[in-house]
N, C-alpha and C. Protein backbone atom coordinates (compact mmCIF):
# COMPACT_ATOMS: atom_id res chain seq x y z
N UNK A 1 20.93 8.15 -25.96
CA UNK A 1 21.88 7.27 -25.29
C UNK A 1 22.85 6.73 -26.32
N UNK A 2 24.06 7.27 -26.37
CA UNK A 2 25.15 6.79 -27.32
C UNK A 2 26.20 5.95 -26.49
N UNK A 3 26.56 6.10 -25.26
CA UNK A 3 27.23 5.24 -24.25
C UNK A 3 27.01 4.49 -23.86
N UNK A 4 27.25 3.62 -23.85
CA UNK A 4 27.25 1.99 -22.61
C UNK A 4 26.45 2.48 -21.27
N UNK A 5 25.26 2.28 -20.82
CA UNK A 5 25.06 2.49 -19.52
C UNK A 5 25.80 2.21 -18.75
N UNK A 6 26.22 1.10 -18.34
CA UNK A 6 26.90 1.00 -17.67
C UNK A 6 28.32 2.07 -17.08
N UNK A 7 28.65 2.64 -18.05
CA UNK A 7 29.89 3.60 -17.99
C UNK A 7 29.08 5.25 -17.76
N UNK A 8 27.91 5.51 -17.96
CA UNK A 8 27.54 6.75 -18.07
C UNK A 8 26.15 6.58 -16.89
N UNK A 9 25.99 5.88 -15.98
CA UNK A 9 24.14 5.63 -15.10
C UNK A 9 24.58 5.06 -13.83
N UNK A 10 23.83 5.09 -12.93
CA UNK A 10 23.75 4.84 -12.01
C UNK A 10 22.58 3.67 -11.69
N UNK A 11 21.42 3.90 -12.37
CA UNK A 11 20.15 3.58 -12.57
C UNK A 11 19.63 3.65 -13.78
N UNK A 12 18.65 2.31 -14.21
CA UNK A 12 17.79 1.99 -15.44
C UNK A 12 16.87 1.50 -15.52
N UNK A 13 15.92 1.75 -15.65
CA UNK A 13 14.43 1.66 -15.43
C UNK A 13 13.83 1.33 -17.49
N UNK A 14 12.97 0.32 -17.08
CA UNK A 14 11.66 -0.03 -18.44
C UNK A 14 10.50 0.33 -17.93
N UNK A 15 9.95 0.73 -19.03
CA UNK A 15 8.03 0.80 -19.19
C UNK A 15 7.47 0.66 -20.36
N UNK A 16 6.32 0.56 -20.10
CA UNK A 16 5.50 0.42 -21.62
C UNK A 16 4.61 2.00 -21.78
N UNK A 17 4.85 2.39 -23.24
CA UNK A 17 4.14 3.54 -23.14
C UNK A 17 2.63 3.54 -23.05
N UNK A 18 1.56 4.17 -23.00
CA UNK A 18 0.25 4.45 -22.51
C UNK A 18 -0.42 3.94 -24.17
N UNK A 19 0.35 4.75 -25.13
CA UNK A 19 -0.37 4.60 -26.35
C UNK A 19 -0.11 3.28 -27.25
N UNK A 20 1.25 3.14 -26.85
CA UNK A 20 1.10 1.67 -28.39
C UNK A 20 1.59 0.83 -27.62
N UNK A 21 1.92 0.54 -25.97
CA UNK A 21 2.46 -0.47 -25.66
C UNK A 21 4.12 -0.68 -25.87
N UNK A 22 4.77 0.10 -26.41
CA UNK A 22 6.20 -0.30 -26.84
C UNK A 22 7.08 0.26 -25.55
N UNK A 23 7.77 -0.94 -25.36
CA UNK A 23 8.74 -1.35 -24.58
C UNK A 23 9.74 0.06 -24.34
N UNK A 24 9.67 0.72 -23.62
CA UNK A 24 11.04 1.94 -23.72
C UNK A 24 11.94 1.71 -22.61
N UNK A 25 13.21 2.66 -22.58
CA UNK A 25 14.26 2.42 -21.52
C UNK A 25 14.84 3.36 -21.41
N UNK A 26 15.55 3.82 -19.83
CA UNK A 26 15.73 5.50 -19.95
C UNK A 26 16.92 4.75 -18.68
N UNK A 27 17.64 5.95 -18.47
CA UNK A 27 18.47 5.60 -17.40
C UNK A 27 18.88 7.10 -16.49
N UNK A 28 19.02 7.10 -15.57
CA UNK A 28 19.49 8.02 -14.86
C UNK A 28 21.08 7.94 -14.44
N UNK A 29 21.94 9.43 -14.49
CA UNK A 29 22.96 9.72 -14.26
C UNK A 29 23.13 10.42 -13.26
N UNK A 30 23.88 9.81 -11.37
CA UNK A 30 23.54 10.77 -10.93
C UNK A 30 24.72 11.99 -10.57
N UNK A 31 25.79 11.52 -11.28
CA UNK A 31 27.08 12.69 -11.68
C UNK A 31 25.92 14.01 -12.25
N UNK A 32 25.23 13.52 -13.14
CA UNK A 32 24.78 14.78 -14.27
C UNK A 32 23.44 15.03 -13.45
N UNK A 33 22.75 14.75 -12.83
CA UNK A 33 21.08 14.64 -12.29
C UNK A 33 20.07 14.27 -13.24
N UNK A 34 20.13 13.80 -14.26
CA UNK A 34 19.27 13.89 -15.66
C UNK A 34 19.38 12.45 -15.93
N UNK A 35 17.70 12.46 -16.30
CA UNK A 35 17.19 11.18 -16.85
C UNK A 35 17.81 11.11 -18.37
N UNK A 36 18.23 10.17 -18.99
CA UNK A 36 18.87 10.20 -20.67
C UNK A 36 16.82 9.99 -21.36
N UNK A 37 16.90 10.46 -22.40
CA UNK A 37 15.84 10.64 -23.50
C UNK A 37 15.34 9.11 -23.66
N UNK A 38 14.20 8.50 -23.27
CA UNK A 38 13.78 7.49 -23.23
C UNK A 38 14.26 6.57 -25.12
N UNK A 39 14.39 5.57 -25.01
CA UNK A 39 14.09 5.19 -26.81
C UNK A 39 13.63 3.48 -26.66
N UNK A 40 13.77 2.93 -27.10
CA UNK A 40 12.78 1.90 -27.99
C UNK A 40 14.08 0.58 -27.47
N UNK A 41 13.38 -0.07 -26.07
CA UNK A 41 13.87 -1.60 -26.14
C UNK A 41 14.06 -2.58 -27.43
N UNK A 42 13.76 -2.16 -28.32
CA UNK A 42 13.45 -2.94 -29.69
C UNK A 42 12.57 -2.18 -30.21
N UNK A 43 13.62 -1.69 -31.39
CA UNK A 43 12.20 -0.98 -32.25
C UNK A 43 10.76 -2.27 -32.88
N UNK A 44 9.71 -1.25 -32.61
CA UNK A 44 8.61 -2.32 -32.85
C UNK A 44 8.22 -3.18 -31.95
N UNK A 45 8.87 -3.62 -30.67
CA UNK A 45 7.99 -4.63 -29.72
C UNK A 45 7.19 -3.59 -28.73
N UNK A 46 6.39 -4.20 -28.31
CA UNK A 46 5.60 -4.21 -27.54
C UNK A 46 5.10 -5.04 -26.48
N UNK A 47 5.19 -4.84 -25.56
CA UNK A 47 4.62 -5.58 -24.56
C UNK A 47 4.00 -4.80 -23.08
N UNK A 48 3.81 -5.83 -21.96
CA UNK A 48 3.35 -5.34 -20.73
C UNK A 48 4.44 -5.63 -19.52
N UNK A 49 4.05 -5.11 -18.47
CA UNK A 49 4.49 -5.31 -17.27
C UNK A 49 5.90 -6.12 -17.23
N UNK A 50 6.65 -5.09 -18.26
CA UNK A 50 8.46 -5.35 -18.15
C UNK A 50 8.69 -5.06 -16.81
N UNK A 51 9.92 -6.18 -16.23
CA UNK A 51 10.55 -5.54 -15.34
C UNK A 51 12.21 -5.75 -15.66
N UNK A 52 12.70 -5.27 -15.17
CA UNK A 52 14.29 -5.13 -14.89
C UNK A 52 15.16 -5.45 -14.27
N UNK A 53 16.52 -6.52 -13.91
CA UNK A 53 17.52 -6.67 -13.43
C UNK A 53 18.87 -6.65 -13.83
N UNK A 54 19.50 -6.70 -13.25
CA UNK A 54 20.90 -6.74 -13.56
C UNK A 54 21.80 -8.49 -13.03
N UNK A 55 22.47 -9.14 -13.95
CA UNK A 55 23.11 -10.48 -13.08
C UNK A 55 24.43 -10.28 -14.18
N UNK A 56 25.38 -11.39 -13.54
CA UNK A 56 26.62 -11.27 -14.21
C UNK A 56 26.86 -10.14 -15.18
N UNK A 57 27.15 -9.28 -14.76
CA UNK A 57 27.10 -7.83 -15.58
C UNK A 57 26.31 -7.65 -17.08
N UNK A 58 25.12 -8.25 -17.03
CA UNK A 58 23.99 -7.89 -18.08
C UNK A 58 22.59 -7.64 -17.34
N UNK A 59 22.15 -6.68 -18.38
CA UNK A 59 20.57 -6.45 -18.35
C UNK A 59 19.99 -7.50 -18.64
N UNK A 60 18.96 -7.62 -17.77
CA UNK A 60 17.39 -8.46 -18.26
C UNK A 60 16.34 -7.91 -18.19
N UNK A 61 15.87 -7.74 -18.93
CA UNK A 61 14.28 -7.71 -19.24
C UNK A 61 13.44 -8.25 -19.42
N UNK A 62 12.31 -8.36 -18.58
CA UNK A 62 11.56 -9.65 -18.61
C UNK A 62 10.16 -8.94 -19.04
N UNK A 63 9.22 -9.09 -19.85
CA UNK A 63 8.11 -8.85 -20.59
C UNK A 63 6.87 -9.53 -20.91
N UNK A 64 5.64 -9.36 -21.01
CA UNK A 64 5.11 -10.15 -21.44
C UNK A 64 4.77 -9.35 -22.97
N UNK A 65 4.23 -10.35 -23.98
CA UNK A 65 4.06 -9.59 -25.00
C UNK A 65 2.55 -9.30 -24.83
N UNK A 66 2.28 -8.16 -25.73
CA UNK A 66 0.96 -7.82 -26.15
C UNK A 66 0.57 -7.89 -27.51
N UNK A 67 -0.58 -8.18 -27.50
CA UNK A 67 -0.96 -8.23 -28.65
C UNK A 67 -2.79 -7.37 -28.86
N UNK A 68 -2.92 -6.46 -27.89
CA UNK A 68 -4.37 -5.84 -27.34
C UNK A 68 -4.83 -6.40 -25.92
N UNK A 69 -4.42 -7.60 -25.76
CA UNK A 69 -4.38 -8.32 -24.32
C UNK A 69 -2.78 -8.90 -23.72
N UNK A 70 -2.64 -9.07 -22.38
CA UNK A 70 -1.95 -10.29 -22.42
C UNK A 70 -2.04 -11.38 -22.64
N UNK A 71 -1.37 -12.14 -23.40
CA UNK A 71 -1.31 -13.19 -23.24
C UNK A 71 -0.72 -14.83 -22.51
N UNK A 72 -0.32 -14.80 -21.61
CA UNK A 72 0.02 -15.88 -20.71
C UNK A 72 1.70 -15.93 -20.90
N UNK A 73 2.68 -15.14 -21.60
CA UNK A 73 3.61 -15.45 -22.12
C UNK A 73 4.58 -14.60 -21.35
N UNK A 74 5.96 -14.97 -20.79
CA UNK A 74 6.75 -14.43 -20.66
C UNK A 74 7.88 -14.02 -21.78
N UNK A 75 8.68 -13.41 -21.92
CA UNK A 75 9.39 -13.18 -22.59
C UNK A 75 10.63 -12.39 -22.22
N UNK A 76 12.02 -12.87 -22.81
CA UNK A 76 13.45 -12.13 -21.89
C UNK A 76 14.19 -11.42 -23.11
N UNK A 77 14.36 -10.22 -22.91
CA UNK A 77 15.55 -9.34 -23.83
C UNK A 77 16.83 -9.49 -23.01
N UNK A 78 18.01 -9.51 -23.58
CA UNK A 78 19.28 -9.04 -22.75
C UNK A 78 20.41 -8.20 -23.50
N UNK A 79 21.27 -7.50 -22.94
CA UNK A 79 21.93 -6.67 -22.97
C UNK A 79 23.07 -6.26 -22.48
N UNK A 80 24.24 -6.42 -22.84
CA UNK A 80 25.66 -6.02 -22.20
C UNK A 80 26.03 -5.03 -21.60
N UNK A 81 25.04 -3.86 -22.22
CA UNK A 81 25.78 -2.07 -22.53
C UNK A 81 24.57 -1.25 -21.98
N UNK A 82 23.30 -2.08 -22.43
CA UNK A 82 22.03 -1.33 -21.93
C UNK A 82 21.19 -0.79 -23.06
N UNK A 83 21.92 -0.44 -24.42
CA UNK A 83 21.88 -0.11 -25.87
C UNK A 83 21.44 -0.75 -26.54
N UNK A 84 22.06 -2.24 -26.94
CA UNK A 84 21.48 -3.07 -27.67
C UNK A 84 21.11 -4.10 -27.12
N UNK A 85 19.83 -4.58 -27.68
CA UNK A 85 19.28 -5.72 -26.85
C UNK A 85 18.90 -6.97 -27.63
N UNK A 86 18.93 -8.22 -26.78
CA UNK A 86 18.63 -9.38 -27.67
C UNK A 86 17.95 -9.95 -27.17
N UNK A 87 16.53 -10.47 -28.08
CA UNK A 87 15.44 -10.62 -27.71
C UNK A 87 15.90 -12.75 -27.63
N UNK A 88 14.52 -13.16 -26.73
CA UNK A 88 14.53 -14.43 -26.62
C UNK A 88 13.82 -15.32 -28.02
N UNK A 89 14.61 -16.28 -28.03
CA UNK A 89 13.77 -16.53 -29.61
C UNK A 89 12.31 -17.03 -29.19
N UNK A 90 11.96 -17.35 -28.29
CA UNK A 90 10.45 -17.67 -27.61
C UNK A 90 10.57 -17.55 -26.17
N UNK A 91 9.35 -17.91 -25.51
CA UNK A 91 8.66 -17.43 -23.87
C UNK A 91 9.89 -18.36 -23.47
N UNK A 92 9.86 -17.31 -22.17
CA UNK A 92 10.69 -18.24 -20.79
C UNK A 92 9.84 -19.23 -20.36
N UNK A 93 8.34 -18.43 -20.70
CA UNK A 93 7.62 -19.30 -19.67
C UNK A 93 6.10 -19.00 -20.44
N UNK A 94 5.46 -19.89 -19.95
CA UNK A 94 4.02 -20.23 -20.77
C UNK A 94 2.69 -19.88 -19.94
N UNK A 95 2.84 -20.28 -18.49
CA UNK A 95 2.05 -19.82 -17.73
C UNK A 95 1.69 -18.92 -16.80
N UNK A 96 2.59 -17.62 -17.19
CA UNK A 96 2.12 -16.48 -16.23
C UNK A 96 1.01 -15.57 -16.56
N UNK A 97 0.37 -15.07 -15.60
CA UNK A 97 -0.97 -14.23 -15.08
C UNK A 97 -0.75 -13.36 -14.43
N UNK A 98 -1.90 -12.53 -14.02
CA UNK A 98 -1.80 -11.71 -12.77
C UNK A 98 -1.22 -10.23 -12.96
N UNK A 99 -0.54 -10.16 -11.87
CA UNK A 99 0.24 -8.47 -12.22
C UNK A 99 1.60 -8.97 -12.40
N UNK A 100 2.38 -7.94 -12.23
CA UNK A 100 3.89 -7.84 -12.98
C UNK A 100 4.55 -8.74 -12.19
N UNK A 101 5.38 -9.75 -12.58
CA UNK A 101 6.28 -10.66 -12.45
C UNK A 101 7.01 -9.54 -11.36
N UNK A 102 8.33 -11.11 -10.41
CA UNK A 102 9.37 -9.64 -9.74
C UNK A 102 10.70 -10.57 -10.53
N UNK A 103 11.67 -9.98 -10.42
CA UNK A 103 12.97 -10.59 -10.86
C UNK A 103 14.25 -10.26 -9.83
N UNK A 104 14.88 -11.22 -9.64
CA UNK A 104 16.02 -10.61 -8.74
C UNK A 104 17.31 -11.68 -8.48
N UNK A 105 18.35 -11.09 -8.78
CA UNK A 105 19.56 -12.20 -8.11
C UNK A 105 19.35 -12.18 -6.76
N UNK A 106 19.73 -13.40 -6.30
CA UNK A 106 20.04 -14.26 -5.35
C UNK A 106 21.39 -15.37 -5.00
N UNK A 107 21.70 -14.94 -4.22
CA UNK A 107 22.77 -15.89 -4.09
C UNK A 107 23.42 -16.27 -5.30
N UNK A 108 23.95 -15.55 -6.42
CA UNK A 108 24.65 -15.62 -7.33
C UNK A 108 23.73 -16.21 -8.32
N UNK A 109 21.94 -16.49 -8.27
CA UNK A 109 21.29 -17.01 -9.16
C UNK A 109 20.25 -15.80 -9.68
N UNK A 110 19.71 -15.93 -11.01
CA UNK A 110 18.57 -14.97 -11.18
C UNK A 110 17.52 -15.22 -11.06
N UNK A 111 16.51 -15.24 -10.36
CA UNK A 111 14.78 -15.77 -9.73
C UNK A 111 13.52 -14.80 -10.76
N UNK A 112 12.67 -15.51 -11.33
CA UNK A 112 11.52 -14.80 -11.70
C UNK A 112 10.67 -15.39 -10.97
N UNK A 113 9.74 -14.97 -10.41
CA UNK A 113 8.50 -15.03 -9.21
C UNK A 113 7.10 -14.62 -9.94
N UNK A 114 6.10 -15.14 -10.36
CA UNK A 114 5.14 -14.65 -10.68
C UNK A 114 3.69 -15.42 -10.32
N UNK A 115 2.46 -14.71 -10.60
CA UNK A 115 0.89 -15.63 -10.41
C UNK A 115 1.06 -16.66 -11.79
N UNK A 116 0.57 -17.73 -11.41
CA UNK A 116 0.34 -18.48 -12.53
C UNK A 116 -1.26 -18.31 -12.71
N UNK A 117 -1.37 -17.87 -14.41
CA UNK A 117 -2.47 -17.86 -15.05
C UNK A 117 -3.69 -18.52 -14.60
N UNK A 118 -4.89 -17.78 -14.60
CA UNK A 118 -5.83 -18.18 -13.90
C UNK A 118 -5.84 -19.05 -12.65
N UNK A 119 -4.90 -18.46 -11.62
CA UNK A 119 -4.89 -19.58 -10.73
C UNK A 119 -4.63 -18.22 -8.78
N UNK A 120 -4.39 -18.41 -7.96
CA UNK A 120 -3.51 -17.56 -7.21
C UNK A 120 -2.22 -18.14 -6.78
N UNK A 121 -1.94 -19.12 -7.28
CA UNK A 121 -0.47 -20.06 -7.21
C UNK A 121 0.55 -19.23 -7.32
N UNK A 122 1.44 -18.69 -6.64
CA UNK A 122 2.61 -18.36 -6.95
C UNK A 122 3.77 -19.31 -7.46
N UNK A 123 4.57 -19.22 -8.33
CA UNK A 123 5.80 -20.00 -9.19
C UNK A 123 7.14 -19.19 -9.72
N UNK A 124 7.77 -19.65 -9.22
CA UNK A 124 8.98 -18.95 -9.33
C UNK A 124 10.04 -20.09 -10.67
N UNK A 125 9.99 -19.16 -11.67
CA UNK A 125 12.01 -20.53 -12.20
C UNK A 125 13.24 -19.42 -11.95
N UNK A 126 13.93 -19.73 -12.56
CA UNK A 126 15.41 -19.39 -12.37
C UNK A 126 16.29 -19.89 -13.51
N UNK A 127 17.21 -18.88 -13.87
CA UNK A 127 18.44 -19.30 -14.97
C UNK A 127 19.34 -20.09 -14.57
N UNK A 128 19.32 -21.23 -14.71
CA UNK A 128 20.47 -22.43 -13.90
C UNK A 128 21.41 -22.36 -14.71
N UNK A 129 22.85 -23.18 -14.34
CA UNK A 129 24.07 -23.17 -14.73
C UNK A 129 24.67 -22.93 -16.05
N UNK A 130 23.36 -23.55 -17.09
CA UNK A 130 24.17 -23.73 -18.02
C UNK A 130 23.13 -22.45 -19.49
N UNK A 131 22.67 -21.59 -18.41
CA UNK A 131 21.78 -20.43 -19.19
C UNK A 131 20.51 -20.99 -19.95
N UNK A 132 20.29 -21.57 -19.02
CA UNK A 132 18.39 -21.74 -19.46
C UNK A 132 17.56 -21.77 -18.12
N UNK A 133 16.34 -21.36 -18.52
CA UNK A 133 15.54 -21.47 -17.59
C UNK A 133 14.80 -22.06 -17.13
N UNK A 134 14.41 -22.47 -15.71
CA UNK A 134 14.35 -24.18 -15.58
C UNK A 134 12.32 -23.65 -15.29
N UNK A 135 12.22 -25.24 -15.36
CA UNK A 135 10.68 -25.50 -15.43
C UNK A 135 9.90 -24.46 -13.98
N UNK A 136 8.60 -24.25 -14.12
CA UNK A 136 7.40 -23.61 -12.92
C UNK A 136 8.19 -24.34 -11.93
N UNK A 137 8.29 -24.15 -10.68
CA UNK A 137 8.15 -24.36 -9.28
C UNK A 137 7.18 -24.06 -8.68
N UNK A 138 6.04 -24.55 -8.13
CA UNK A 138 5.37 -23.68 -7.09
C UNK A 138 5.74 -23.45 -5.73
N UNK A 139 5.11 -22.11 -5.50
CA UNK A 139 5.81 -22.02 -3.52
C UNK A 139 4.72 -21.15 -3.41
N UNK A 140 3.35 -21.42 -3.56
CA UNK A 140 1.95 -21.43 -2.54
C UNK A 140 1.34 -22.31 -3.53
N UNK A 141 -0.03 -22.82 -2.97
CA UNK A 141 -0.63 -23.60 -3.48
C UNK A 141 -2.11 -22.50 -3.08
C-alpha cells in the first residue's frame, strides 16, 4: 500500500494475526477486485479485538492491547490516508471486557459500545466536541 486509501479502496478492514497478535490492515479495491498485501498497523504493536471506523474523514482503530492476555484496556490509533497511523498516548478507556467492542458514527458523533470488565453491563463513551473521550455511560444494568 503506497497510496492514500482513501484515493485507491472502497473498503478497510483490521485483524490481529493468529501468531504474534500484531495489529494488520488490508483494504479492498473494487475498480481492481483485489485485496492490497496486508502490513503492520504499527510496526511492533499488538493487540486484540481491533475494530474499525471511519468519522470526519479519518480512520479509527480501536484495540485492546495484549500482552499474552487482555487486559481491561482500550486503546485508539488514527489515520488520515489509512498508511500512517497515530497511536493514543494511553487507554480511551480502563474498563472494558468481554468480546470485541462495536464503534460507529452517529448523528455526526463517534460511539464505542462495549461489556464492562467482569460485569454484563453494557457502556458506551463517545468523542465529544472538543476530541476527547468522555467518561463510561451505562445503558444496561
Amino acid at each position: 500500500m503506497n497510496e492514500p486509501i482513501t484515493s485507491i479502496t472502497d473498503l478497510m478492514t483490521i485483524f490481529q494475526t493468529n501468531s504474534s497478535n500484531e495489529l494488520m490492515v488490508t483494504s479492498y479495491n473494487l475498480d481492481d477486485g483485489v485485496w492490497t498485501t496486508a502490513t503492520p498497523l504499527i510496526n511492533g504493536l499488538t493487540g486484540s479485538n481491533p475494530v474499525l471506523a471511519t468519522y470526519n474523514s479519518m480512520f479509527y482503530a480501536a484495540y485492546q492491547p495484549w500482552n499474552g492476555k487482555v487486559v481491561g484496556q482500550l486503546y485508539m490509533a488514527t489515520s488520515a490516508d489509512g498508511l500512517t497511523w497515530t497511536n493514543s498516548s494511553g487507554p480511551i478507556c480502563t474498563n472494558i471486557g468481554g468480546p470485541h467492542c462495536a464503534m460507529t458514527e452517529h448523528n455526526g458523533t463517534l460511539f464505542i459500545i462495549y461489556q464492562e470488565i467482569n460485569s454484563a453491563r453494557l457502556c458506551t463513551i463517545y468523542l465529544n466536541e472538543y476530541g476527547e473521550w468522555t467518561a463510561p455511560a451505562y445503558i444496561s444494568s
